[in-house]
C-alpha atoms as a PDB file:
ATOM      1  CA  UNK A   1     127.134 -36.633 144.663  1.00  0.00           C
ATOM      2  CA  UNK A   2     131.035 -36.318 145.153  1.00  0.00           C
ATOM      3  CA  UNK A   3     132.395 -38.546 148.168  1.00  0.00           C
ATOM      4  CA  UNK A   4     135.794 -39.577 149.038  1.00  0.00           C
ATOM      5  CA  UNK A   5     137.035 -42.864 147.425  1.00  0.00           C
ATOM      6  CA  UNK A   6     140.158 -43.109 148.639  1.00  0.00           C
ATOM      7  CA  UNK A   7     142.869 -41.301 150.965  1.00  0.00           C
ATOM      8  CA  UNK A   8     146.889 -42.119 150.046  1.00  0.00           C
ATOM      9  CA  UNK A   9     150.119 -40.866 152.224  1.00  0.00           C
ATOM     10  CA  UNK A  10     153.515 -41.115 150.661  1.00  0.00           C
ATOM     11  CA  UNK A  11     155.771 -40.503 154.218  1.00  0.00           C
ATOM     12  CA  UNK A  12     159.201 -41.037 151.857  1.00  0.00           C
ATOM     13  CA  UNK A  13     158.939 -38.858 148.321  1.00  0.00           C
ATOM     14  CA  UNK A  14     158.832 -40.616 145.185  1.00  0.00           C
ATOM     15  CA  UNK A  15     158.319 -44.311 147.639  1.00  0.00           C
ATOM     16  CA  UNK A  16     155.137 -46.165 147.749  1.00  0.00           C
ATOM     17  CA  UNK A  17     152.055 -44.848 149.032  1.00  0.00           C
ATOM     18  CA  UNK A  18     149.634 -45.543 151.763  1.00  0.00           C
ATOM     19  CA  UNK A  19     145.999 -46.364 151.590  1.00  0.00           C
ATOM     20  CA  UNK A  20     144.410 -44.907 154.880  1.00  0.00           C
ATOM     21  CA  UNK A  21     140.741 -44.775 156.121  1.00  0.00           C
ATOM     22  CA  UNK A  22     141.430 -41.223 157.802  1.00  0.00           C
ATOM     23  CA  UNK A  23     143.549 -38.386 157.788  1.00  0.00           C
ATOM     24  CA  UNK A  24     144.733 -35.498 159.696  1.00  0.00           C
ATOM     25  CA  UNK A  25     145.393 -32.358 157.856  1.00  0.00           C
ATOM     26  CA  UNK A  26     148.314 -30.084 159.203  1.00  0.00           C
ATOM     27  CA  UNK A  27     149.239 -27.243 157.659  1.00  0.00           C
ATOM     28  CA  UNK A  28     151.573 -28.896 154.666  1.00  0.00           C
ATOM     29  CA  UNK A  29     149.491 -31.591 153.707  1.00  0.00           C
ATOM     30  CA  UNK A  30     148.442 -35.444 154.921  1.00  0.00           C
ATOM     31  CA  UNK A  31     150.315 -36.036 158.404  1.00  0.00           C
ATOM     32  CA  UNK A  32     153.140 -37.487 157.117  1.00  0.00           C
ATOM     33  CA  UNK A  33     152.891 -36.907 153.385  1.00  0.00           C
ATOM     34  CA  UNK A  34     156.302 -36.576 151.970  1.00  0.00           C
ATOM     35  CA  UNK A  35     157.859 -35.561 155.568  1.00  0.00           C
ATOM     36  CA  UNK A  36     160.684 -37.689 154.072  1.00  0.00           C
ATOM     37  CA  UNK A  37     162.857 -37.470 151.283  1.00  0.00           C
ATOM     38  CA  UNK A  38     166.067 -39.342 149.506  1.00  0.00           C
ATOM     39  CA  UNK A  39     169.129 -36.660 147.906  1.00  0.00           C
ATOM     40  CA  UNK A  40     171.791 -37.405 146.211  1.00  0.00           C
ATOM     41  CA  UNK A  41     175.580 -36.182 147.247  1.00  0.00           C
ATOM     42  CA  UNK A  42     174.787 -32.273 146.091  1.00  0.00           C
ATOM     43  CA  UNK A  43     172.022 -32.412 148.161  1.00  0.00           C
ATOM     44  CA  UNK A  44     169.248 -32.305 145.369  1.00  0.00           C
ATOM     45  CA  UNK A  45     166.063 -34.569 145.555  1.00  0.00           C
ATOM     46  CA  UNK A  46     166.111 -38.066 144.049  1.00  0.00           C
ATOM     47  CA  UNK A  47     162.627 -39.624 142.264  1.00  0.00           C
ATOM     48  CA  UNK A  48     161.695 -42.252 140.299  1.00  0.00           C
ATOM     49  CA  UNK A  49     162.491 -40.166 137.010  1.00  0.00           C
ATOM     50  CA  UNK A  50     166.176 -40.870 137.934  1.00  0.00           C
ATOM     51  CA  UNK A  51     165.521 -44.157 139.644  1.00  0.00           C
ATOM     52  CA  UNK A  52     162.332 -46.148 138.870  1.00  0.00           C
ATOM     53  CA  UNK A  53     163.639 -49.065 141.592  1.00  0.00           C
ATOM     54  CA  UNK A  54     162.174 -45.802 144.095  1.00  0.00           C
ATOM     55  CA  UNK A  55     158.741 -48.329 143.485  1.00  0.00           C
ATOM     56  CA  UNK A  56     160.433 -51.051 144.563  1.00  0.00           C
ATOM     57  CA  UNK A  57     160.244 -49.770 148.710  1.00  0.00           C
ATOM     58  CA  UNK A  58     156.615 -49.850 150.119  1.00  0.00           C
ATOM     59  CA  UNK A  59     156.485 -47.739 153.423  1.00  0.00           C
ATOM     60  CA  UNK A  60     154.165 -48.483 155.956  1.00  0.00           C
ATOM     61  CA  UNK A  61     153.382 -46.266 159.120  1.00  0.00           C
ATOM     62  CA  UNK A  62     153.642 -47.736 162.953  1.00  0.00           C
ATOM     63  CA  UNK A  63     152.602 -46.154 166.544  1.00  0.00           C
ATOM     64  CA  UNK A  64     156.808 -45.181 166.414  1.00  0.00           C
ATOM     65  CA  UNK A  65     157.530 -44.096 162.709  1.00  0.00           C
ATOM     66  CA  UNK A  66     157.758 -45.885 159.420  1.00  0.00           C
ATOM     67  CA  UNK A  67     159.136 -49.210 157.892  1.00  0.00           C
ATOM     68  CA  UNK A  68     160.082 -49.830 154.666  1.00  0.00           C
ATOM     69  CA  UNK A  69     160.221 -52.828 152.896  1.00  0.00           C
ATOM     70  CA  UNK A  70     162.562 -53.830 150.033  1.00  0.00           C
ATOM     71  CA  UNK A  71     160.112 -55.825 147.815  1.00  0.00           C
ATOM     72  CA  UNK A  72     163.046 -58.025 145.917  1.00  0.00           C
ATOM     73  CA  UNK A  73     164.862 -58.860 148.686  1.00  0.00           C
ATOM     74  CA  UNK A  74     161.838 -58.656 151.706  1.00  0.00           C
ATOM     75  CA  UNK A  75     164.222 -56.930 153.944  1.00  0.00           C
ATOM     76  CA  UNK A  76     162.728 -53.836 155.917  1.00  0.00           C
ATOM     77  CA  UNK A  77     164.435 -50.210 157.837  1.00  0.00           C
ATOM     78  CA  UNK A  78     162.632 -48.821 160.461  1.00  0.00           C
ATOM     79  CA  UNK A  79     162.748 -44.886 160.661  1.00  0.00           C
ATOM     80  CA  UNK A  80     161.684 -43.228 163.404  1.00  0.00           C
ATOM     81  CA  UNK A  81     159.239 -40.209 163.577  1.00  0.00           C
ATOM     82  CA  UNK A  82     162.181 -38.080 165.318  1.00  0.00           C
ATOM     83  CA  UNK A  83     165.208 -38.072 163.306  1.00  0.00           C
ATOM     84  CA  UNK A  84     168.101 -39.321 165.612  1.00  0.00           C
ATOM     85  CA  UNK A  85     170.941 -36.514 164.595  1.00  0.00           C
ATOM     86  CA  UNK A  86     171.397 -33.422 165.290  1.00  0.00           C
ATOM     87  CA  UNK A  87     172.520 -32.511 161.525  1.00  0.00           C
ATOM     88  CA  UNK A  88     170.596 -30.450 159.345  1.00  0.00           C
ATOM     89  CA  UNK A  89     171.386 -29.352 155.910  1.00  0.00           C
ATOM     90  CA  UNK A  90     170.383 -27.415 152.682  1.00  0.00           C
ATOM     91  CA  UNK A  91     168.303 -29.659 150.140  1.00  0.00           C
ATOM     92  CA  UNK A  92     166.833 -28.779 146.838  1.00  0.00           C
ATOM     93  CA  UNK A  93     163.453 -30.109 146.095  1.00  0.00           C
ATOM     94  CA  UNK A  94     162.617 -28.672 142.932  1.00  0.00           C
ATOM     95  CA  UNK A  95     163.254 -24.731 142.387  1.00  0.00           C
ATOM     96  CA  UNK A  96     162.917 -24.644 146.363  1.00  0.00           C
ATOM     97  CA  UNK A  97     166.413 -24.481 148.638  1.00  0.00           C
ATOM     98  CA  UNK A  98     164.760 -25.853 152.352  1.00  0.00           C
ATOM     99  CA  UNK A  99     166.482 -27.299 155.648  1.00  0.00           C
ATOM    100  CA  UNK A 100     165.832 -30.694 156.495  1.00  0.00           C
ATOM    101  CA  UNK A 101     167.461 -32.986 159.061  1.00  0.00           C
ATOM    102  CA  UNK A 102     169.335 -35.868 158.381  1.00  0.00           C
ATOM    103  CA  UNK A 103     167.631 -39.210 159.577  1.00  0.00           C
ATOM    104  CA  UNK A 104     171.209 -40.843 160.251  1.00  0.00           C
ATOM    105  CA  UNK A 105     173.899 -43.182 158.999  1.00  0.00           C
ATOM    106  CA  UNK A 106     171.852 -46.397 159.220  1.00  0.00           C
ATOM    107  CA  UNK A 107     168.948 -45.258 156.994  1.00  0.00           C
ATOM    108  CA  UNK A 108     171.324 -44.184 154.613  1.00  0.00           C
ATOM    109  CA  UNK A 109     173.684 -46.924 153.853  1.00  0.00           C
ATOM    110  CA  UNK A 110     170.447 -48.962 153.824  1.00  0.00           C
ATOM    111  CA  UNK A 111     168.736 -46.844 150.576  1.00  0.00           C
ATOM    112  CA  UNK A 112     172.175 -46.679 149.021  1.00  0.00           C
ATOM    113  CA  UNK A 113     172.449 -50.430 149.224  1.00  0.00           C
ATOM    114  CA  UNK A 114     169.318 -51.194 147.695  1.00  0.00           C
ATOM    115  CA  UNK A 115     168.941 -48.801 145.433  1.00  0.00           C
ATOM    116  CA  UNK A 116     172.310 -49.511 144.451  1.00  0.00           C
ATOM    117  CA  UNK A 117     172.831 -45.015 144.424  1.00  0.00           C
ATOM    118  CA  UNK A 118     174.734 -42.545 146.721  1.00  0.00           C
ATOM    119  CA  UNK A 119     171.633 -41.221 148.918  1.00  0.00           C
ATOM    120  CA  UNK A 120     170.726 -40.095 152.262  1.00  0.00           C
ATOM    121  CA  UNK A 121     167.608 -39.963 154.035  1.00  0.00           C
ATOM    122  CA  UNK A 122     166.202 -36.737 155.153  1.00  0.00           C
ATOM    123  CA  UNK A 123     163.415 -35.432 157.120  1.00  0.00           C
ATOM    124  CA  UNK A 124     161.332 -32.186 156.989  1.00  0.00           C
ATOM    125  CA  UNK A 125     161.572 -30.314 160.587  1.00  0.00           C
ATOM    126  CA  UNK A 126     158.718 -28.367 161.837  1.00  0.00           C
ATOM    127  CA  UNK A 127     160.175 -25.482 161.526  1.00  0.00           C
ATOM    128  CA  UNK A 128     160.457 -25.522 157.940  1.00  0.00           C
ATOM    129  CA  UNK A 129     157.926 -23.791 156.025  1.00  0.00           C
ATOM    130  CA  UNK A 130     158.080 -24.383 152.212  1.00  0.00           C
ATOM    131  CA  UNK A 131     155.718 -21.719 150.892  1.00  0.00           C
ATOM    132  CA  UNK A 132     153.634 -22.653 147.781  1.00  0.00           C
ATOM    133  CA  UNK A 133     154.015 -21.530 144.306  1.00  0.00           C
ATOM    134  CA  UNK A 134     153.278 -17.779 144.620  1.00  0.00           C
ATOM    135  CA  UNK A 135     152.116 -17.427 141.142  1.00  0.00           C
ATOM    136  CA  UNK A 136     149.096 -19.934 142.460  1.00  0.00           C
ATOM    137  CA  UNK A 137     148.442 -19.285 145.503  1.00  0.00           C
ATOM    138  CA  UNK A 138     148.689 -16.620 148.329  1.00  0.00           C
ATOM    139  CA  UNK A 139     151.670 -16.144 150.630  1.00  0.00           C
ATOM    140  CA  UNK A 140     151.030 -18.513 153.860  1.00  0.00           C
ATOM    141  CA  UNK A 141     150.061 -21.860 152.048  1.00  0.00           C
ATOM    142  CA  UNK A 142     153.045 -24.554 152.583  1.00  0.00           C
ATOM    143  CA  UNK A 143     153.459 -27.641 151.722  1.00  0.00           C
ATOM    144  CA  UNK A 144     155.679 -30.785 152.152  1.00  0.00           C
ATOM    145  CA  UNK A 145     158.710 -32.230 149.873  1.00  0.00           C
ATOM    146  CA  UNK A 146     155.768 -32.648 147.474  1.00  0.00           C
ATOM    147  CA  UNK A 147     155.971 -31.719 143.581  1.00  0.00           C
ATOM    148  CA  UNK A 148     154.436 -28.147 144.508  1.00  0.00           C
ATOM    149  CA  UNK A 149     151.233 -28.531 146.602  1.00  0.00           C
ATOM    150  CA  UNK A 150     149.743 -30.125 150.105  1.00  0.00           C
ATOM    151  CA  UNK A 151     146.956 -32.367 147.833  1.00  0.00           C
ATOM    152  CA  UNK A 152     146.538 -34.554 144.484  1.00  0.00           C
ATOM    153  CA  UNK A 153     142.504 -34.462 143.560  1.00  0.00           C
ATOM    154  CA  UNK A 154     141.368 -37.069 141.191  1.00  0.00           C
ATOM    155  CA  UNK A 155     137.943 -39.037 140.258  1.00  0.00           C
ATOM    156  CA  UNK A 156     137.742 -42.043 139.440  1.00  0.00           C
ATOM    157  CA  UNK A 157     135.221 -40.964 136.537  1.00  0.00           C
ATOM    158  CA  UNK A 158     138.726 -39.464 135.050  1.00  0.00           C
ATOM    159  CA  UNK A 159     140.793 -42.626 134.986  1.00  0.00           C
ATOM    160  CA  UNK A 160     137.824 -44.997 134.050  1.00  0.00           C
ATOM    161  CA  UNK A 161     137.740 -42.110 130.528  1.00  0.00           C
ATOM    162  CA  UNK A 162     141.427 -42.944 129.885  1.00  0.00           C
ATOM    163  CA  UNK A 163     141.148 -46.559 130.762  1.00  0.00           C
ATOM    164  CA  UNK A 164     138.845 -47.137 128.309  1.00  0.00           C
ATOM    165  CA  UNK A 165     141.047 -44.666 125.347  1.00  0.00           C
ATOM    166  CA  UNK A 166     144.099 -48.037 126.539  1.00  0.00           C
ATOM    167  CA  UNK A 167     144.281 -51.268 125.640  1.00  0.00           C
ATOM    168  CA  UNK A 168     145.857 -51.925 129.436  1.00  0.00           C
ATOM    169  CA  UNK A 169     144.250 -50.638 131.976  1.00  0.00           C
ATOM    170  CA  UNK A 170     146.016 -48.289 134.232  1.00  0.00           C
ATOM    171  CA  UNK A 171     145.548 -48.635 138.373  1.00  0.00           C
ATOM    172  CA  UNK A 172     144.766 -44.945 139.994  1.00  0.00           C
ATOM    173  CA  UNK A 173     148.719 -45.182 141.796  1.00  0.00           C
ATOM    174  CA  UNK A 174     150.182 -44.135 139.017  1.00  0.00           C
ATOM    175  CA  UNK A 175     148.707 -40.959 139.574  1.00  0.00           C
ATOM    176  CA  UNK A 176     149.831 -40.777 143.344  1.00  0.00           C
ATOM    177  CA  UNK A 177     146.835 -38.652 144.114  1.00  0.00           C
ATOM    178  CA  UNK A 178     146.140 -37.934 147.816  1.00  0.00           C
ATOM    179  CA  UNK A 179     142.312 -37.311 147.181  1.00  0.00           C
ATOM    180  CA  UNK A 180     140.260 -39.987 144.561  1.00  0.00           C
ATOM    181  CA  UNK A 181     136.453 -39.065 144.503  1.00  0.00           C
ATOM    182  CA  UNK A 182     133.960 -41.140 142.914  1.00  0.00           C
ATOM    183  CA  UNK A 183     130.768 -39.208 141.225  1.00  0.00           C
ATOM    184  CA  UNK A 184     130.844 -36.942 138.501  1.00  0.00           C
ATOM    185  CA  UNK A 185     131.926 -36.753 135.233  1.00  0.00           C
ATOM    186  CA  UNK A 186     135.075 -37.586 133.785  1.00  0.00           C
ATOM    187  CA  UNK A 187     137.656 -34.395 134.704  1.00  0.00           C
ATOM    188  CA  UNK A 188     135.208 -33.231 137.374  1.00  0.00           C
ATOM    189  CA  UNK A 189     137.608 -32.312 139.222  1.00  0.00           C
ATOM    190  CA  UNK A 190     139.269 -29.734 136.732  1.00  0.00           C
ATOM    191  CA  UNK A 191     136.225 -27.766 137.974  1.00  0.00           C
ATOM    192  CA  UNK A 192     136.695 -27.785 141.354  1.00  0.00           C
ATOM    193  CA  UNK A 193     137.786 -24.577 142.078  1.00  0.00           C
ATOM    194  CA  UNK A 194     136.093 -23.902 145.760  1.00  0.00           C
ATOM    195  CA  UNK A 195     134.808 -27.158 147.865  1.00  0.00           C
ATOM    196  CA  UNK A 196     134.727 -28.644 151.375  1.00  0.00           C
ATOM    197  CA  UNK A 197     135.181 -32.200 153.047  1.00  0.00           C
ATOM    198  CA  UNK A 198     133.836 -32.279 156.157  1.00  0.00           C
ATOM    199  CA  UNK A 199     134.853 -28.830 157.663  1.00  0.00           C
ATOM    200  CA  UNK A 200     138.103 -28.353 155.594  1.00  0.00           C
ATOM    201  CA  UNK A 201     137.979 -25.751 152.877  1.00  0.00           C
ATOM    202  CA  UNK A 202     139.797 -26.786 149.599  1.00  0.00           C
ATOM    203  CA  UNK A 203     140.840 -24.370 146.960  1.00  0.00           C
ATOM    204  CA  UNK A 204     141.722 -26.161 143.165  1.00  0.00           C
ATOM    205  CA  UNK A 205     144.838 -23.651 142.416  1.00  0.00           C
ATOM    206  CA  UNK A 206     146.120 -25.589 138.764  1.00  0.00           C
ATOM    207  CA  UNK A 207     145.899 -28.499 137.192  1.00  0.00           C
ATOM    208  CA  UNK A 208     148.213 -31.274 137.593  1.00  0.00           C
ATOM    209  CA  UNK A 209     151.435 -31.579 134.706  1.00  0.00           C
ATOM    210  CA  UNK A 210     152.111 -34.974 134.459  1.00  0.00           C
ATOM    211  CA  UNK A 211     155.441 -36.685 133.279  1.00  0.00           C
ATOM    212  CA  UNK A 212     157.478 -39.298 132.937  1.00  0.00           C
ATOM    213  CA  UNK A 213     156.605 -40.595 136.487  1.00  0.00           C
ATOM    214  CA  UNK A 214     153.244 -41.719 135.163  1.00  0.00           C
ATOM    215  CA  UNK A 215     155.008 -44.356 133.105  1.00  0.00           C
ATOM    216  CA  UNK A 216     156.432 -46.514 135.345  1.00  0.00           C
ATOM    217  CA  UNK A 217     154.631 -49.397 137.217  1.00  0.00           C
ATOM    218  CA  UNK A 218     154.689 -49.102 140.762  1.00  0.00           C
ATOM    219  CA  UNK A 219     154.403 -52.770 141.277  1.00  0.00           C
ATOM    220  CA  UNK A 220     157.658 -53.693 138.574  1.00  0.00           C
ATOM    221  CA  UNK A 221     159.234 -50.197 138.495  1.00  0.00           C
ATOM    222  CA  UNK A 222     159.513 -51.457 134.458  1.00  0.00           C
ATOM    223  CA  UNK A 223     159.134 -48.064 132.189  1.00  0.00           C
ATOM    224  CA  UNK A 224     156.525 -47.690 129.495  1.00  0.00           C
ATOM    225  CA  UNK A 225     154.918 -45.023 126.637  1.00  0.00           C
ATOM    226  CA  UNK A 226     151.664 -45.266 128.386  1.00  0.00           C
ATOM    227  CA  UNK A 227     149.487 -43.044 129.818  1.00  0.00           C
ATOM    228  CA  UNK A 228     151.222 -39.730 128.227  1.00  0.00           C
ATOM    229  CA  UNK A 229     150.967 -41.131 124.649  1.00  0.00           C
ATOM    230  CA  UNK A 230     147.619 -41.451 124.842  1.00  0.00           C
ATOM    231  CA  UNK A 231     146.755 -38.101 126.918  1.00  0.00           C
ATOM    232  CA  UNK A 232     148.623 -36.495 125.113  1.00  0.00           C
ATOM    233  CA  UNK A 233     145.884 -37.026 122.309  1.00  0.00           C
ATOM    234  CA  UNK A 234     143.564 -34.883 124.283  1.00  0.00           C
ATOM    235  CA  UNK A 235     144.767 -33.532 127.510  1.00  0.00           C
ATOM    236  CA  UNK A 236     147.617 -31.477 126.072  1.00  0.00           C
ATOM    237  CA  UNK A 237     147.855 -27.533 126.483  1.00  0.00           C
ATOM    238  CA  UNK A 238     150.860 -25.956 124.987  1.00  0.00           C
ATOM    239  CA  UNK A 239     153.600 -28.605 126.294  1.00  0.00           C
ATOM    240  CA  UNK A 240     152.139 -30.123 128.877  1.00  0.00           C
ATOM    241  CA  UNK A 241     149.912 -32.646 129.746  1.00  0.00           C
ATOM    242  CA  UNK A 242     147.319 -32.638 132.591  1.00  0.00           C
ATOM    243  CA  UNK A 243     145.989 -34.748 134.849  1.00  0.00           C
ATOM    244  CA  UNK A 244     144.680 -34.426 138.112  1.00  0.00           C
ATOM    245  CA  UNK A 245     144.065 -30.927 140.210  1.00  0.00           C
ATOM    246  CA  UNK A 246     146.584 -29.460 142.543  1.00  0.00           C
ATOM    247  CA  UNK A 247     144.727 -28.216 145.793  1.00  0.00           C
ATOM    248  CA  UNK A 248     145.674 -26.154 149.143  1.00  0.00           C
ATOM    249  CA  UNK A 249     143.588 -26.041 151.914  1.00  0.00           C
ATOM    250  CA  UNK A 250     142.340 -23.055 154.963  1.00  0.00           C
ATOM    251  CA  UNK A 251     141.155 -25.321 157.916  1.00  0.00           C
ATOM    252  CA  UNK A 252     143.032 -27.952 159.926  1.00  0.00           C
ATOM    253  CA  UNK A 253     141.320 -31.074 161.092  1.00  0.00           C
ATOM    254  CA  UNK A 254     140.414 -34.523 159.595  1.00  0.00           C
ATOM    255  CA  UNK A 255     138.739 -36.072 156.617  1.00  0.00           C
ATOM    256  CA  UNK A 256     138.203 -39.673 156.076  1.00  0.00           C
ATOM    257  CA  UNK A 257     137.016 -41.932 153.216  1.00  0.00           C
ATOM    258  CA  UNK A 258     132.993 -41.772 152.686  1.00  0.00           C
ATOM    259  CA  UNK A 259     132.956 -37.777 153.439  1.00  0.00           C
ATOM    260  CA  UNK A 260     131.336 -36.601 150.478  1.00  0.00           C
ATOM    261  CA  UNK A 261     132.877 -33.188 148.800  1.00  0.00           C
ATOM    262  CA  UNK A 262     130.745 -29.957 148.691  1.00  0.00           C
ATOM    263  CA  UNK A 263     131.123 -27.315 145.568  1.00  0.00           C
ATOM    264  CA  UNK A 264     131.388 -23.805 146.800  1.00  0.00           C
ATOM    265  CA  UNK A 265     129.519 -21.876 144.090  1.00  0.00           C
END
């Protein structure tokens, strides 16, 4: 039996992430998954492949919008749900040009500060729609400021197989999957091409490229050669190496930690 191990949000791309108990789908992803994201002057994303120290905030959701806290220094921003300008502008998240709204000048001398970068802090409107990878998936399918896709599937059967290939065991978050599953086999999850949780219908649409995100500690945001030295041993096709399934989804609604995941055959 395949049930759900664990559910993680990550409201600010490339931040911390968010253990929950439940979770409401919309139609990009996790309610509040990556809503939020940092650019540089040009407007392009910023991640921890640029700037590791990205570990360093931890987010955490209230009744009125997020805080983040500074780890080093224990200081803490709080964001509201509603962005307080009126400004919106062209940002770049990967190949994808979207509007977002600017969060306003507080936020953004705060990240700079701390991270020590020229950034601003940006929010995804409703009314942007950032369609998923049409070589994947079917016109209609959106998702966040994600990599690509609404959801992150891994078991835990997977990272137990490449903890025990290390001699340092690796913790699931630095993965950032949205979806961990216990049961199965190792790379179950590889094979989950049609399933449900609860009354949601997932689709697994490609497996998950990893890089050099993988490599950093999200406790110390110190860089290292492991996992991808090791995968790359035996979970390597053509230049890439994979990790994890990349899902969209056809029903709204909830799923919580417990519900146990359904094959379609």
């Amino acid at each position: 039996m395949l049930r759900v191990s664990q559910l993680n949000i990550y409201p600010v791309k490339s931040l911390g992430g968010i253990s929950v108990d439940s979770a409401r789908i919309t139609d990009r992803g996790l309610q509040h998954d990556r809503r939020w994201m940092l650019i540089d002057p040009h407007g392009v994303q910023i991640t921890q492949r640029e700037v590791p120290a990205l570990a360093l905030l931890q987010p955490a959701i209230t009744s009125t919008g997020l805080t983040i806290l500074h780890r080093p220094t224990q200081t803490r921003l709080d964001i509201p749900f509603e962005p307080a300008t009126r400004e919106f502008v062209k940002v770049q998240c990967w190949d994808d040009t979207v509007t977002a709204q600017f969060v306003g000048p507080e936020a953004d001398e705060w990240f700079s500060e701390r991270l020590k970068v020229n950034c601003r802090l940006v929010h995804m409107p409703e009314s942007t729609k950032r369609q998923t990878d049409l070589k994947y998936t079917a016109a209609g399918h959106y998702t966040s400021f994600a990599d690509g896709y609404p959801f992150l599937l891994i078991g835990e059967a997977s990272l137990e197989e490449l903890n025990s290939r290390l001699d340092r065991p690796l913790p699931m978050n630095r993965f950032r999957p949205n979806i961990v599953f216990t049961g199965g086999e190792p790379f179950e999850e590889d094979r989950l091409h049609e399933f449900t949780i609860g009354n949601i219908r997932f689709s697994g649409v490609k497996l998950c490229a990893r890089c050099v995100m993988t490599t950093i500690d999200q406790t110390t945001a110190e860089k290292g050669k492991e996992p991808l030295r090791t995968l790359a041993r035996y979970r390597a096709e053509g230049h890439k190496i994979l990790f994890g399934q990349n899902l969209i989804h056809h029903d709204l609604g909830e799923i919580a930690v417990g519900d146990e995941l359904i094959p379609i055959h």
